[in-house]
C-alpha atoms as a PDB file:
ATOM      1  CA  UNK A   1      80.578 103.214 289.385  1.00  0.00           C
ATOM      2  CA  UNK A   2      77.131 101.215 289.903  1.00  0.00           C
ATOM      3  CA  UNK A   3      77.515  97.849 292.209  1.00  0.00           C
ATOM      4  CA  UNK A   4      73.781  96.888 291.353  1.00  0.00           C
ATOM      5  CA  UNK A   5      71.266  99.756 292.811  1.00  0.00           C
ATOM      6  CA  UNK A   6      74.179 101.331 294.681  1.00  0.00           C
ATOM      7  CA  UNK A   7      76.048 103.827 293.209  1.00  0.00           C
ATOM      8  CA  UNK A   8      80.079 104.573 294.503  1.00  0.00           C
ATOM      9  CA  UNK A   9      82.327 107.785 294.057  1.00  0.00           C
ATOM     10  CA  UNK A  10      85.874 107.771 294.271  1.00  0.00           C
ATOM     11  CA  UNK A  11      88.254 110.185 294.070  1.00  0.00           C
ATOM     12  CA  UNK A  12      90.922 109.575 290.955  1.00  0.00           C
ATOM     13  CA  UNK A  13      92.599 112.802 291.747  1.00  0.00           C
ATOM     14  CA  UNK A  14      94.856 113.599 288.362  1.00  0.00           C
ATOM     15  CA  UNK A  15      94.938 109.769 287.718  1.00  0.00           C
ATOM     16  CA  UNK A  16      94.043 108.915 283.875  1.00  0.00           C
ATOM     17  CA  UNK A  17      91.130 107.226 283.427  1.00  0.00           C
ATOM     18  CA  UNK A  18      90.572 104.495 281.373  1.00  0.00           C
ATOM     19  CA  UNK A  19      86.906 103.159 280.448  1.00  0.00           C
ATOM     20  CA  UNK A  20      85.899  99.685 279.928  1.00  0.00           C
ATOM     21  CA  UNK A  21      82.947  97.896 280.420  1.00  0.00           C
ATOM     22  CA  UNK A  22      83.075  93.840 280.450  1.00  0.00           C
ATOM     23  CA  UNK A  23      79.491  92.284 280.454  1.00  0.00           C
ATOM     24  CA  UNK A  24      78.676  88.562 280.196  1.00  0.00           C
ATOM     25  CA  UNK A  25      78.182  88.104 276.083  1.00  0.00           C
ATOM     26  CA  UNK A  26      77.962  90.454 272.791  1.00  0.00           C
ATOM     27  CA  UNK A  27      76.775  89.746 269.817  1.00  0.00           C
ATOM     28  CA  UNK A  28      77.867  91.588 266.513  1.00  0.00           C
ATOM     29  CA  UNK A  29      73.819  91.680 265.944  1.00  0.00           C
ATOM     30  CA  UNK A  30      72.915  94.375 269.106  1.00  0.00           C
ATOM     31  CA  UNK A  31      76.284  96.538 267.838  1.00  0.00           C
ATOM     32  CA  UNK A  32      74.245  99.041 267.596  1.00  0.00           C
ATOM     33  CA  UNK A  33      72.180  98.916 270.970  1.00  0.00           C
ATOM     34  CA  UNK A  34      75.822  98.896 272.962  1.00  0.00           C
ATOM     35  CA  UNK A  35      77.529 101.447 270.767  1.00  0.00           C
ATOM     36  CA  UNK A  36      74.831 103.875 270.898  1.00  0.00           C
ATOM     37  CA  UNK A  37      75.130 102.994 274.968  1.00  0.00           C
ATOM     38  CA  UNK A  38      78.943 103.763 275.036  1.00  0.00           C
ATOM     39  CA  UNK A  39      78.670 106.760 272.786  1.00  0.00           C
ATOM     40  CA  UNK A  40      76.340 108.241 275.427  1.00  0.00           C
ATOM     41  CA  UNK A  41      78.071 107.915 278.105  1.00  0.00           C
ATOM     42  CA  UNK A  42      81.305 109.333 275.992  1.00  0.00           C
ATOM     43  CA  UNK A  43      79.413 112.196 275.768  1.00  0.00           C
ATOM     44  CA  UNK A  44      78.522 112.430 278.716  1.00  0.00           C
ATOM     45  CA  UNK A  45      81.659 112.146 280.560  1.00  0.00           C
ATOM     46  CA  UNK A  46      84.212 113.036 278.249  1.00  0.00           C
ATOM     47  CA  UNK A  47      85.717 109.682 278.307  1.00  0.00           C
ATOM     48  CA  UNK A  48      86.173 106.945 275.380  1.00  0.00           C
ATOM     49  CA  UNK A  49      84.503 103.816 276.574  1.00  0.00           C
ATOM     50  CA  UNK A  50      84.651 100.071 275.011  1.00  0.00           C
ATOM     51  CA  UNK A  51      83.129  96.588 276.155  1.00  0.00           C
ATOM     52  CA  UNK A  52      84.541  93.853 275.810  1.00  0.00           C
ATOM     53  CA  UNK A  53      82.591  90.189 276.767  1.00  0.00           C
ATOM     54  CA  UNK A  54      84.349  87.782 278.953  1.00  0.00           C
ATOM     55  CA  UNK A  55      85.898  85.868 276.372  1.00  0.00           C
ATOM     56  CA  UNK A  56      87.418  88.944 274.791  1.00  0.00           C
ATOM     57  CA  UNK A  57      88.468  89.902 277.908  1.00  0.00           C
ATOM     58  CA  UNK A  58      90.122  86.520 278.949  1.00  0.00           C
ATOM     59  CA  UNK A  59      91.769  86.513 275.595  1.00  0.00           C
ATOM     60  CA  UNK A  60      93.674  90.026 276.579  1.00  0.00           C
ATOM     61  CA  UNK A  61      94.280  89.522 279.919  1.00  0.00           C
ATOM     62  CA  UNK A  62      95.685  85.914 278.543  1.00  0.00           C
ATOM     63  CA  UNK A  63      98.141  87.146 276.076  1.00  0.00           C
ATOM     64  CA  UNK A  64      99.258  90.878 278.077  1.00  0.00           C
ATOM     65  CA  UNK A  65     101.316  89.494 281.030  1.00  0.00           C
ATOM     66  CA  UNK A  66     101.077  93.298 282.184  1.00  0.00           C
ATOM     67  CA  UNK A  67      99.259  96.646 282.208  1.00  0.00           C
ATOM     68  CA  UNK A  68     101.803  98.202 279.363  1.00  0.00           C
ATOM     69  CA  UNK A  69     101.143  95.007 277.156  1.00  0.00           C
ATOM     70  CA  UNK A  70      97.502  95.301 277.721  1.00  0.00           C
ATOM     71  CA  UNK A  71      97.540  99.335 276.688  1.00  0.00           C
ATOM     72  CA  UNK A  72      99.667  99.050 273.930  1.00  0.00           C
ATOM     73  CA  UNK A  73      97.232  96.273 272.327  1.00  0.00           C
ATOM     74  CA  UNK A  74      94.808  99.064 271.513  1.00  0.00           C
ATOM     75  CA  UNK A  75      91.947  98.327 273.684  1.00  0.00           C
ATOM     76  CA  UNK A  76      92.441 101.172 276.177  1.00  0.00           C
ATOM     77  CA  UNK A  77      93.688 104.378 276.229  1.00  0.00           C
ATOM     78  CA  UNK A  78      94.901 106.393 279.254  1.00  0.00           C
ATOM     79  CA  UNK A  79      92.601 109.744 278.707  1.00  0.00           C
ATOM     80  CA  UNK A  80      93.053 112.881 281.486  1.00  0.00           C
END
């Protein structure tokens, strides 16, 4: 993961990963410009990636009281 110019490794082991990026505010018109982002970086890594904006993510994290809740919503899927 990036923390602004510094980039940190950690070991997941056999954990599933799930991929989600949150970023301040999307708008339906730059779709494209994220997608094509995400898509890249599926390829790259093998692992299905969404983005959510902070509302979207308040809204989740507001109506799943828990991590199965959250999962079973849709948004995220455990891949190995």
């Amino acid at each position: 993961m990036f923390m602004g110019d510094l980039e940190i490794s950690i070991d997941i082991g056999s954990r599933h990963v799930l991929s989600l990026v949150v970023v301040r505010e999307l708008f339906i018109g730059t779709y494209t410009e994220y997608s094509e982002a995400l898509f890249e970086t599926f390829e790259e890594t093998g692992h299905p990636c969404i983005a959510l904006d902070y509302g979207e993510l308040h809204d989740y994290t507001t109506l799943c009281p828990d991590q199965g809740t959250l999962l079973g919503a849709g948004i995220l899927r455990p891949h190995s």
